[in-house]
PDB file of N, CA and C in Angstrom:
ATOM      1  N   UNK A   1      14.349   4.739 -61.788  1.00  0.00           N
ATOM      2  CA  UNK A   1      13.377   3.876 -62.400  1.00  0.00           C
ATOM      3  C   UNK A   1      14.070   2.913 -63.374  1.00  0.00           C
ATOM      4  N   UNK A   2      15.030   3.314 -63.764  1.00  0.00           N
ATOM      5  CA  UNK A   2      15.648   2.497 -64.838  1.00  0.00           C
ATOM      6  C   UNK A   2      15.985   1.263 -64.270  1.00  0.00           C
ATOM      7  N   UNK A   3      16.689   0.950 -63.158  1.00  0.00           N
ATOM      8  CA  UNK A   3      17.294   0.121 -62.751  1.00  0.00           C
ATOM      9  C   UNK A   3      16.472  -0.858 -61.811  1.00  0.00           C
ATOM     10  N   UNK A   4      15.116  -0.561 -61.691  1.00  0.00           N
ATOM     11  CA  UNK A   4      13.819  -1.480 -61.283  1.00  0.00           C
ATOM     12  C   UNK A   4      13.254  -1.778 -62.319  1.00  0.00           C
ATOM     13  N   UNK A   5      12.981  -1.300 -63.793  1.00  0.00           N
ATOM     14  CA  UNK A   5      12.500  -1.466 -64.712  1.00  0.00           C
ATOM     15  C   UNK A   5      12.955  -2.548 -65.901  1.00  0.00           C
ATOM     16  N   UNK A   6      14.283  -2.490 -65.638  1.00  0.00           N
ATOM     17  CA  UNK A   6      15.065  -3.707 -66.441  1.00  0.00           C
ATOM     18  C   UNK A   6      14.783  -4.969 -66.563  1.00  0.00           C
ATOM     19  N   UNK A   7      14.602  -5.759 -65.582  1.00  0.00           N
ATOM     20  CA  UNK A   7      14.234  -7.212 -65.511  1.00  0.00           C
ATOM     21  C   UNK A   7      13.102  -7.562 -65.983  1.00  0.00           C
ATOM     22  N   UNK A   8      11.745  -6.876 -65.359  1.00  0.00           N
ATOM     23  CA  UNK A   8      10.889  -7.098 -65.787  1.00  0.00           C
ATOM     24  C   UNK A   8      10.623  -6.941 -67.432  1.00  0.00           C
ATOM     25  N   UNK A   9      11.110  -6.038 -67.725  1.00  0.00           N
ATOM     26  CA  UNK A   9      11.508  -5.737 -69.112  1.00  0.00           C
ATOM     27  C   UNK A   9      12.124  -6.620 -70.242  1.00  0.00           C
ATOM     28  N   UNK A  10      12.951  -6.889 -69.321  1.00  0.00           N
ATOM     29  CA  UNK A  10      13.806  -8.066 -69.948  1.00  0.00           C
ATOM     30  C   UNK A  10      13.257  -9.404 -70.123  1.00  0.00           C
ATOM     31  N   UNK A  11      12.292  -9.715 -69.328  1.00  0.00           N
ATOM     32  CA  UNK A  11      11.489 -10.614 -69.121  1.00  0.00           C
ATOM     33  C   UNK A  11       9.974 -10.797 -70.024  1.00  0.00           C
ATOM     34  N   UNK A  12       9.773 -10.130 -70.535  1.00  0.00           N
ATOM     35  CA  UNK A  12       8.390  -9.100 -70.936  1.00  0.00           C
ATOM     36  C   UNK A  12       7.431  -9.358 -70.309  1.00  0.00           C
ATOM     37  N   UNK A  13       7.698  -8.716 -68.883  1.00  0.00           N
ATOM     38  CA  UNK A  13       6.386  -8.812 -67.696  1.00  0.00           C
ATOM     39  C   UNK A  13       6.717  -7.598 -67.974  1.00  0.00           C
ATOM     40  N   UNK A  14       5.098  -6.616 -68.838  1.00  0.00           N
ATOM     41  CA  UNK A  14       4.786  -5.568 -68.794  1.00  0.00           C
ATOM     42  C   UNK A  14       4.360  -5.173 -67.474  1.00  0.00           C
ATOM     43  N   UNK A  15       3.409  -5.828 -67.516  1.00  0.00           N
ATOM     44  CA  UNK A  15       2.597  -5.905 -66.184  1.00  0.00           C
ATOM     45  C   UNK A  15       3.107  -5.401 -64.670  1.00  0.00           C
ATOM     46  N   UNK A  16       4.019  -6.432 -64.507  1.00  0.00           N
ATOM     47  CA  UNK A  16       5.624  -5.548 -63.377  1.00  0.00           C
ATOM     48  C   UNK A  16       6.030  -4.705 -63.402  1.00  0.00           C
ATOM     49  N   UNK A  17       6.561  -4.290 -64.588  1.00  0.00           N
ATOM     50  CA  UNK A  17       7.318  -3.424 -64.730  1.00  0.00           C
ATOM     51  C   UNK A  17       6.206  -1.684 -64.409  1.00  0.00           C
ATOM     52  N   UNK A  18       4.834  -2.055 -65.316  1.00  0.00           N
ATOM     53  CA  UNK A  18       3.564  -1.001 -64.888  1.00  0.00           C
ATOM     54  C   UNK A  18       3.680  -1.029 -63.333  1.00  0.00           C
ATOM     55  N   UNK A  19       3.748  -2.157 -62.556  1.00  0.00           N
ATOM     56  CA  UNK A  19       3.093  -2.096 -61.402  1.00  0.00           C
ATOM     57  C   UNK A  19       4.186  -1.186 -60.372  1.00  0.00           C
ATOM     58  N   UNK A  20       5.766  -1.674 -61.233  1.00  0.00           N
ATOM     59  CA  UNK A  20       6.789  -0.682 -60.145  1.00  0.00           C
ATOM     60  C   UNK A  20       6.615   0.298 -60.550  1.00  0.00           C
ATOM     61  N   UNK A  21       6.119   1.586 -61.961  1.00  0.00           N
ATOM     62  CA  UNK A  21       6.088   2.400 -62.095  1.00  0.00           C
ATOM     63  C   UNK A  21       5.390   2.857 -61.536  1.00  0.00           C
ATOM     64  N   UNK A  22       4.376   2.523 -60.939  1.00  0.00           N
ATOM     65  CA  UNK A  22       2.962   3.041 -60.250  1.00  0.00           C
ATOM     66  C   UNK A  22       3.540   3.055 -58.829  1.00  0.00           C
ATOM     67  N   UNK A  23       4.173   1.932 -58.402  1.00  0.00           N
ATOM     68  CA  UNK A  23       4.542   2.538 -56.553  1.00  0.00           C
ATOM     69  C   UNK A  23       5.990   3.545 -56.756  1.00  0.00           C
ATOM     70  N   UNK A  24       6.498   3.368 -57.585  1.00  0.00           N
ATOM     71  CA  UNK A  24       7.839   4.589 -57.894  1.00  0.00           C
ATOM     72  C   UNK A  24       7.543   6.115 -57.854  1.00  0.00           C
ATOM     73  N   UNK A  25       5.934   6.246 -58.765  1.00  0.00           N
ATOM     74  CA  UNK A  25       5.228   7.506 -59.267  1.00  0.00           C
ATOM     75  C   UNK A  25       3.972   8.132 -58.032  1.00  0.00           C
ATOM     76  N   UNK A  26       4.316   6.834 -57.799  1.00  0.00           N
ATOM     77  CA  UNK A  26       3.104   7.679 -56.529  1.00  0.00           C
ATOM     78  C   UNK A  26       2.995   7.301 -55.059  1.00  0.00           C
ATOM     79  N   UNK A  27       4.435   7.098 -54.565  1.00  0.00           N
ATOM     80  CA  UNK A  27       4.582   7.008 -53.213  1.00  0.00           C
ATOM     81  C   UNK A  27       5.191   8.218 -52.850  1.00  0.00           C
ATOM     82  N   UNK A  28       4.565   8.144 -51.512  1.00  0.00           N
ATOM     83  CA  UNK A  28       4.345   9.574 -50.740  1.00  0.00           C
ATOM     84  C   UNK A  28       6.244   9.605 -50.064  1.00  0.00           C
ATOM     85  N   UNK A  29       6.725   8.741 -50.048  1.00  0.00           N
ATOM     86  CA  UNK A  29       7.961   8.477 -49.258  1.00  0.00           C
ATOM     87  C   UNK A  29       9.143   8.368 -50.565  1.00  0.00           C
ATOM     88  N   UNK A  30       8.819   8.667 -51.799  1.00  0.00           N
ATOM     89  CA  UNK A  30       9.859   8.431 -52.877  1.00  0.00           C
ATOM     90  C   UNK A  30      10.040   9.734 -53.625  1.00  0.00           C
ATOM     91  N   UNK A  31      10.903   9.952 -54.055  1.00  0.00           N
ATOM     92  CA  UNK A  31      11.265  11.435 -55.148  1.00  0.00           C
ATOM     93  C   UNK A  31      11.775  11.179 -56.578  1.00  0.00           C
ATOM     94  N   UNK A  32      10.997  10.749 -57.671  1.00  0.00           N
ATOM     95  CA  UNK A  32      11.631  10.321 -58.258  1.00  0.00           C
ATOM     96  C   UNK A  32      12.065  11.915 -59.143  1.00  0.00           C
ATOM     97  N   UNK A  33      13.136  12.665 -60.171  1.00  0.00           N
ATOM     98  CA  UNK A  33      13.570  13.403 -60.426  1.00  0.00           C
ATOM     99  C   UNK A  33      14.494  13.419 -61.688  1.00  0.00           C
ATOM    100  N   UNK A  34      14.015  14.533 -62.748  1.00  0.00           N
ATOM    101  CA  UNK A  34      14.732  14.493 -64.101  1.00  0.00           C
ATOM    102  C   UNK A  34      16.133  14.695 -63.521  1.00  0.00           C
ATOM    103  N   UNK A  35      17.148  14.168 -64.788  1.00  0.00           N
ATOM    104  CA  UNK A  35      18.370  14.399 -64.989  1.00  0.00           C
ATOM    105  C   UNK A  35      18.964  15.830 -65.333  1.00  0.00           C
ATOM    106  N   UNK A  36      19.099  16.567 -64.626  1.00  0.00           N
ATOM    107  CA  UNK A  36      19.371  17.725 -65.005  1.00  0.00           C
ATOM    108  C   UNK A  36      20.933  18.080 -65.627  1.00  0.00           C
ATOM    109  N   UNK A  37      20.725  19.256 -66.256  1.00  0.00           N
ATOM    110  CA  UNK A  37      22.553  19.752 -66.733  1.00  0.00           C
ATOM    111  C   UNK A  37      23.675  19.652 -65.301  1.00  0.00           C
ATOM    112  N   UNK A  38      22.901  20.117 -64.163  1.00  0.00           N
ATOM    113  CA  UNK A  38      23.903  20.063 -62.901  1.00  0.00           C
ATOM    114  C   UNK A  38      23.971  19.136 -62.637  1.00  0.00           C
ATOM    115  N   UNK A  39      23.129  17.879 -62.474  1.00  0.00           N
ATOM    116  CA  UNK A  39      23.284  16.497 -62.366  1.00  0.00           C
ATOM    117  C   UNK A  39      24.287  16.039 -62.744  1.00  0.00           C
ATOM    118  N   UNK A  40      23.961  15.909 -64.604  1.00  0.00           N
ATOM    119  CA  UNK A  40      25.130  15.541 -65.366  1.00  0.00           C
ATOM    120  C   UNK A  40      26.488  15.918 -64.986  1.00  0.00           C
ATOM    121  N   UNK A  41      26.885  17.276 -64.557  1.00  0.00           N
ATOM    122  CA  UNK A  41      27.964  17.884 -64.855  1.00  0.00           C
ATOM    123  C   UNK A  41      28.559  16.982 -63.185  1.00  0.00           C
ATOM    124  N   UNK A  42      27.676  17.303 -62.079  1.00  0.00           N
ATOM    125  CA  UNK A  42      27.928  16.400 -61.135  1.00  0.00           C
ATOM    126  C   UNK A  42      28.829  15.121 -61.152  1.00  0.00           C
ATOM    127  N   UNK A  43      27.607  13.994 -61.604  1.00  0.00           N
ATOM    128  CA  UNK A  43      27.856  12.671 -62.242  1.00  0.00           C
ATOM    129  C   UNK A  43      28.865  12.706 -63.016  1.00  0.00           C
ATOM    130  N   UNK A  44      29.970  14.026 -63.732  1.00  0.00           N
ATOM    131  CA  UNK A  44      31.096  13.600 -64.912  1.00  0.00           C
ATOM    132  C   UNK A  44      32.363  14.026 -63.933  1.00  0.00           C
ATOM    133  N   UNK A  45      32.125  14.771 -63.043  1.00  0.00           N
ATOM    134  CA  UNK A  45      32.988  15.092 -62.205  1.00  0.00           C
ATOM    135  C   UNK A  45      33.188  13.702 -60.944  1.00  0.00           C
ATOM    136  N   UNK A  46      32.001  13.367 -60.637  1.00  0.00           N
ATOM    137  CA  UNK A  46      32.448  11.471 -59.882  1.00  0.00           C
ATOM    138  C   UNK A  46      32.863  11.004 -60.645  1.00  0.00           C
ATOM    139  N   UNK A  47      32.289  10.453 -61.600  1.00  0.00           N
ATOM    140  CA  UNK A  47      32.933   9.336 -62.122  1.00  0.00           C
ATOM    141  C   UNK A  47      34.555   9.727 -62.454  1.00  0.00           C
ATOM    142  N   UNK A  48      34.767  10.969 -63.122  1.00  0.00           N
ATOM    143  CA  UNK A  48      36.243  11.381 -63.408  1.00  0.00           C
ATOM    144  C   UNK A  48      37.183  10.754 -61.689  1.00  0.00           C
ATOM    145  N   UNK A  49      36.493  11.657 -61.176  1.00  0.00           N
ATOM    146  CA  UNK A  49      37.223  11.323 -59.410  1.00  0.00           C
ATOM    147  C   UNK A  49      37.414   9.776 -58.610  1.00  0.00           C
ATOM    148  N   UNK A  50      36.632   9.063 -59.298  1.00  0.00           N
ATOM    149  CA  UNK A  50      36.140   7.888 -58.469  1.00  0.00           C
ATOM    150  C   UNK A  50      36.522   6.907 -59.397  1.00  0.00           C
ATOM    151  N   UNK A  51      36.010   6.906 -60.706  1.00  0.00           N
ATOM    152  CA  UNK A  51      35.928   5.929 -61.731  1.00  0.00           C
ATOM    153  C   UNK A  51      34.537   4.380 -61.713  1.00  0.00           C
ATOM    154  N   UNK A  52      34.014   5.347 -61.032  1.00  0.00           N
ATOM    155  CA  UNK A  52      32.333   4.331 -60.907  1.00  0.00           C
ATOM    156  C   UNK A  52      31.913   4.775 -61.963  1.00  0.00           C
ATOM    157  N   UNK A  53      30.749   3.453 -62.614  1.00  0.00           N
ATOM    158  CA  UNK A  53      30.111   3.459 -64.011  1.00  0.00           C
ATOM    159  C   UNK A  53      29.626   4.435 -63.592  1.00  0.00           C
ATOM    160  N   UNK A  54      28.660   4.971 -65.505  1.00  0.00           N
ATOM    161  CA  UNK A  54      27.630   5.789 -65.164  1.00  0.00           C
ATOM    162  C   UNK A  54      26.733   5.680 -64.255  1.00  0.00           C
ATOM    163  N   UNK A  55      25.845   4.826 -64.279  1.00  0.00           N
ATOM    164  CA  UNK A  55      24.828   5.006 -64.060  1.00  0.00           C
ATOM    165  C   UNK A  55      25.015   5.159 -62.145  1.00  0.00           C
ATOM    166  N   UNK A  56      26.072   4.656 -61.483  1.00  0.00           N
ATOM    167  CA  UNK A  56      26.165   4.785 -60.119  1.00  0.00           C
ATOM    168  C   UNK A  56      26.668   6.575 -60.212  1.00  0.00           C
ATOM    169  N   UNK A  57      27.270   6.910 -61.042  1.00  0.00           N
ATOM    170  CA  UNK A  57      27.398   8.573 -60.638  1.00  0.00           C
ATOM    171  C   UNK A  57      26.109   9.268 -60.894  1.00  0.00           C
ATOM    172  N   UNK A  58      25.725   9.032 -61.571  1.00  0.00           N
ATOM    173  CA  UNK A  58      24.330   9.596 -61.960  1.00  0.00           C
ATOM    174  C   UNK A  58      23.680   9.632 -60.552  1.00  0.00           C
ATOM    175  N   UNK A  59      23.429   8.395 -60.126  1.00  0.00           N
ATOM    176  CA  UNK A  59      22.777   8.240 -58.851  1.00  0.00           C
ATOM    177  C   UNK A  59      23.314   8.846 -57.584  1.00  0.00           C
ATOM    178  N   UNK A  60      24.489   8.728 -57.700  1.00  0.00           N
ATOM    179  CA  UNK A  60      25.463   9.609 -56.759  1.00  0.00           C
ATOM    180  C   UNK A  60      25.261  10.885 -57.096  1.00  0.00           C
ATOM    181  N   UNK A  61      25.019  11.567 -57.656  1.00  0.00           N
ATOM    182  CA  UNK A  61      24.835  13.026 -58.223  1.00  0.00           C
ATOM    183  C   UNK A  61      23.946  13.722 -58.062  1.00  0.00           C
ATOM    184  N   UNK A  62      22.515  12.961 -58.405  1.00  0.00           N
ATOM    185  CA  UNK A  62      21.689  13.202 -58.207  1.00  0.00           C
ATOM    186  C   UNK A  62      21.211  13.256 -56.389  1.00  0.00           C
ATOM    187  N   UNK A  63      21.458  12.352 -55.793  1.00  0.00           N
ATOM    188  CA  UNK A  63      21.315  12.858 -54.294  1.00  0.00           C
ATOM    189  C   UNK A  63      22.029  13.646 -53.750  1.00  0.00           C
ATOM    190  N   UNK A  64      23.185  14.109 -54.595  1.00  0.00           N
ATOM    191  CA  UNK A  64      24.087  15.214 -53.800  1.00  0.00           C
ATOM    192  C   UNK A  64      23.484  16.462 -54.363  1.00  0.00           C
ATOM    193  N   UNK A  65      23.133  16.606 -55.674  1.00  0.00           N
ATOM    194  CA  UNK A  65      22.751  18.219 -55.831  1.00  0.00           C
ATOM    195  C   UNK A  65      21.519  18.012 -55.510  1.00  0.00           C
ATOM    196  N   UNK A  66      20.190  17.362 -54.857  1.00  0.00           N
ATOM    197  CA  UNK A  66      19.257  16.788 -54.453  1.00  0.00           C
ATOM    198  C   UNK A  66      19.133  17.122 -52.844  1.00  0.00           C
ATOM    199  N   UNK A  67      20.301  17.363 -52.272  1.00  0.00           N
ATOM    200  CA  UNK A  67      20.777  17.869 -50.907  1.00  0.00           C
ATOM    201  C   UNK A  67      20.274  16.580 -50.208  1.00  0.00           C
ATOM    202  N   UNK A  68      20.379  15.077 -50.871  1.00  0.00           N
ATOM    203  CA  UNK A  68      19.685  13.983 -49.853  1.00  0.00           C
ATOM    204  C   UNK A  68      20.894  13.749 -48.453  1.00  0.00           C
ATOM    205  N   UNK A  69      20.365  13.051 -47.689  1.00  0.00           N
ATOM    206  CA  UNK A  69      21.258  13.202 -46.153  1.00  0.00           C
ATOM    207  C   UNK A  69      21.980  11.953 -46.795  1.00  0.00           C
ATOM    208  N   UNK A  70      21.501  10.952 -46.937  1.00  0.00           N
ATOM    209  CA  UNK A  70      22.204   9.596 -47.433  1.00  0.00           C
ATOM    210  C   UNK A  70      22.246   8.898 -48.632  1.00  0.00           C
ATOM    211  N   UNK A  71      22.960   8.143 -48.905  1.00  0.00           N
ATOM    212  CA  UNK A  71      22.752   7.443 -50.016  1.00  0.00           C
ATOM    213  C   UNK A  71      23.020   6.119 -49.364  1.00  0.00           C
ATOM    214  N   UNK A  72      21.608   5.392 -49.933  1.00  0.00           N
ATOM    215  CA  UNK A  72      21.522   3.255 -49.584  1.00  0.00           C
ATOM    216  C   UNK A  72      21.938   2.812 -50.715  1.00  0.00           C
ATOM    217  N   UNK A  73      22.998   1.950 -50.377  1.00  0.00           N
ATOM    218  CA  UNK A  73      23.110   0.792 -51.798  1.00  0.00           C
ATOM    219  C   UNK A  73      23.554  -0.545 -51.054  1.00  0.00           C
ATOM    220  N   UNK A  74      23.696  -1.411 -51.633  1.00  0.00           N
ATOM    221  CA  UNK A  74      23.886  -3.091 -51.543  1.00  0.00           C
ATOM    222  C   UNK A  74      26.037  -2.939 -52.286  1.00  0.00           C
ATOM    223  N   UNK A  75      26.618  -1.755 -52.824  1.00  0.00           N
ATOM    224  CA  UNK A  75      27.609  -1.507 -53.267  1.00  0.00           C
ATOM    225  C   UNK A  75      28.429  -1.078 -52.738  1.00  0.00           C
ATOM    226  N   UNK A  76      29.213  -1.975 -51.795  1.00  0.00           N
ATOM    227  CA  UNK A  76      30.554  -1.480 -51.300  1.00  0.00           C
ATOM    228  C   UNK A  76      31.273  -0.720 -51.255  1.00  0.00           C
ATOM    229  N   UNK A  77      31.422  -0.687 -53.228  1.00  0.00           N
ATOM    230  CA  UNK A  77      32.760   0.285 -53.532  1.00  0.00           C
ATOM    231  C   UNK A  77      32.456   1.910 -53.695  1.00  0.00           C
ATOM    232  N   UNK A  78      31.055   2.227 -53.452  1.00  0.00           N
ATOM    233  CA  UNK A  78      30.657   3.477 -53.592  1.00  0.00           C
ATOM    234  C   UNK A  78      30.726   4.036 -52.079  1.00  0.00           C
ATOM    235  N   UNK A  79      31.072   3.694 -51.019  1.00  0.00           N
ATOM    236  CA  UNK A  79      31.456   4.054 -49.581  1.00  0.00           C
ATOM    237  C   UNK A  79      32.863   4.885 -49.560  1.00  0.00           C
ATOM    238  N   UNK A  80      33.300   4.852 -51.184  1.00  0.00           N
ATOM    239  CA  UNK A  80      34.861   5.715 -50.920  1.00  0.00           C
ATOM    240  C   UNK A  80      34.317   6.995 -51.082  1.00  0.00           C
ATOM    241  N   UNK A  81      33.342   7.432 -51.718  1.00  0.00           N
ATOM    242  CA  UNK A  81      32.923   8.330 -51.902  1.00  0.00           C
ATOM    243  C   UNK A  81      32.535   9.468 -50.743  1.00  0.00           C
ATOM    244  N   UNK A  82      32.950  11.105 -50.587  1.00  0.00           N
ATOM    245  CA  UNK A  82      33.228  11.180 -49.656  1.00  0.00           C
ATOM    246  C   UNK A  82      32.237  12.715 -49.904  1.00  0.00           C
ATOM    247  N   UNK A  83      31.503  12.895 -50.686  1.00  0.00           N
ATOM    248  CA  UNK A  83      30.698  13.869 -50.857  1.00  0.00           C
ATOM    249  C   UNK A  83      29.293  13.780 -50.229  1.00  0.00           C
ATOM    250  N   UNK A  84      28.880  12.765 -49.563  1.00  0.00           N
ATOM    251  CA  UNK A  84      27.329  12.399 -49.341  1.00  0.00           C
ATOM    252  C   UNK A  84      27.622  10.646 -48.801  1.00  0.00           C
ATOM    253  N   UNK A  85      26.866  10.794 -47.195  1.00  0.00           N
ATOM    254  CA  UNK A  85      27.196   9.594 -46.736  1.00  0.00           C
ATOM    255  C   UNK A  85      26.551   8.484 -47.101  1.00  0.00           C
ATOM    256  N   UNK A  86      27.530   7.419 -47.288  1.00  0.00           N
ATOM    257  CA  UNK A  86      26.912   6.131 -48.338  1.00  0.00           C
ATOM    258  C   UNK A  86      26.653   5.479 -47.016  1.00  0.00           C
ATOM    259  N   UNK A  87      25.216   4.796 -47.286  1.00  0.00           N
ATOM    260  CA  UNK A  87      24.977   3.514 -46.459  1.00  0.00           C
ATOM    261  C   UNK A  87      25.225   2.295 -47.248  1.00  0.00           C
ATOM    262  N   UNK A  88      25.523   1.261 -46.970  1.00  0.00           N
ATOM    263  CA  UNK A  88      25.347  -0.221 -46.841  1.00  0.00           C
ATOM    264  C   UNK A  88      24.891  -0.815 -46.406  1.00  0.00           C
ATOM    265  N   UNK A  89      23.742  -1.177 -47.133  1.00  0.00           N
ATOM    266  CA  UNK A  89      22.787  -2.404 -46.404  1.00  0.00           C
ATOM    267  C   UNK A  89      23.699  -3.635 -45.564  1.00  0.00           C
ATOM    268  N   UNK A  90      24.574  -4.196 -46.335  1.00  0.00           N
ATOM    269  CA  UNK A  90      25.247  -5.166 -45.833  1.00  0.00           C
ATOM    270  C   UNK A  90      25.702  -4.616 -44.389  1.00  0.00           C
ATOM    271  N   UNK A  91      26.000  -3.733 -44.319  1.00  0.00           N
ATOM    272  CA  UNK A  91      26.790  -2.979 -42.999  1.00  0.00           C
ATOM    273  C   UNK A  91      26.193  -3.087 -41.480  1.00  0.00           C
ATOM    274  N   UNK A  92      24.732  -3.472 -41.699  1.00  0.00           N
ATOM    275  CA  UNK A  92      24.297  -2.993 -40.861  1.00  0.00           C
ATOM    276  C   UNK A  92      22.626  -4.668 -40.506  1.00  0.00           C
ATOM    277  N   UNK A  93      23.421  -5.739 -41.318  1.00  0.00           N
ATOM    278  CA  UNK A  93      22.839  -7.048 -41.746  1.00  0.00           C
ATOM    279  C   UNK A  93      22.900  -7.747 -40.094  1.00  0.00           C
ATOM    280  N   UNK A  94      22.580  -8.448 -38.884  1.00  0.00           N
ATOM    281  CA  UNK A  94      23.059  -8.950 -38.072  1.00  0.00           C
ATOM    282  C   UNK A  94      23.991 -10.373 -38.973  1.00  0.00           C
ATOM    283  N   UNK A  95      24.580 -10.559 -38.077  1.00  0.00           N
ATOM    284  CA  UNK A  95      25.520 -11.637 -38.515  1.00  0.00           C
ATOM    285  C   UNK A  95      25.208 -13.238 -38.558  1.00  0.00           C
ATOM    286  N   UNK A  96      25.300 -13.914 -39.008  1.00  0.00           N
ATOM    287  CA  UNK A  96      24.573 -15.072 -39.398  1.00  0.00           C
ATOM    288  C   UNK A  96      25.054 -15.981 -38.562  1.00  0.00           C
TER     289      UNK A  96
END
């Protein structure tokens, strides 16, 4: 949520920012999930290994002790990662 919540925020469109919390909180197809101690401890052990910011280990962490099959990002450099298979949107873009 954090990282959909920013702009609008930044912007002060409350309003947006309410409206992504509401399809984040109550879609049947989304999981959203506290930060737990195993999370964390997860997320300090990537980033140590990898050297990706927080907030991408966090996210990385969380779908691995989460048991998710994949992880989607628009981020290249998180495909080195070899604990939980990274997708790339770009990867899979037809070609222009």
């Amino acid at each position: 949520m954090l990282e959909v919540l920013v702009l609008p925020l930044r912007e002060g469109n409350k309003k947006l920012a309410e409206k992504y919390k509401t399809i984040l909180l109550s879609s049947s197809d989304l999981e959203t999930c506290e930060i737990t101690n195993a999370i964390s401890e997860r997320a300090a052990t990537i980033r140590a290994k990898y050297g990706f910011k927080t907030p991408d280990s966090i996210q990385l962490a969380t779908a691995i002790v989460r048991k998710a099959d994949y992880f989607l990002t628009n981020d290249t450099a998180l495909k080195q990662t070899k604990e939980i298979k990274v997708i790339v949107l770009e990867d899979y873009l037809p070609d222009s």
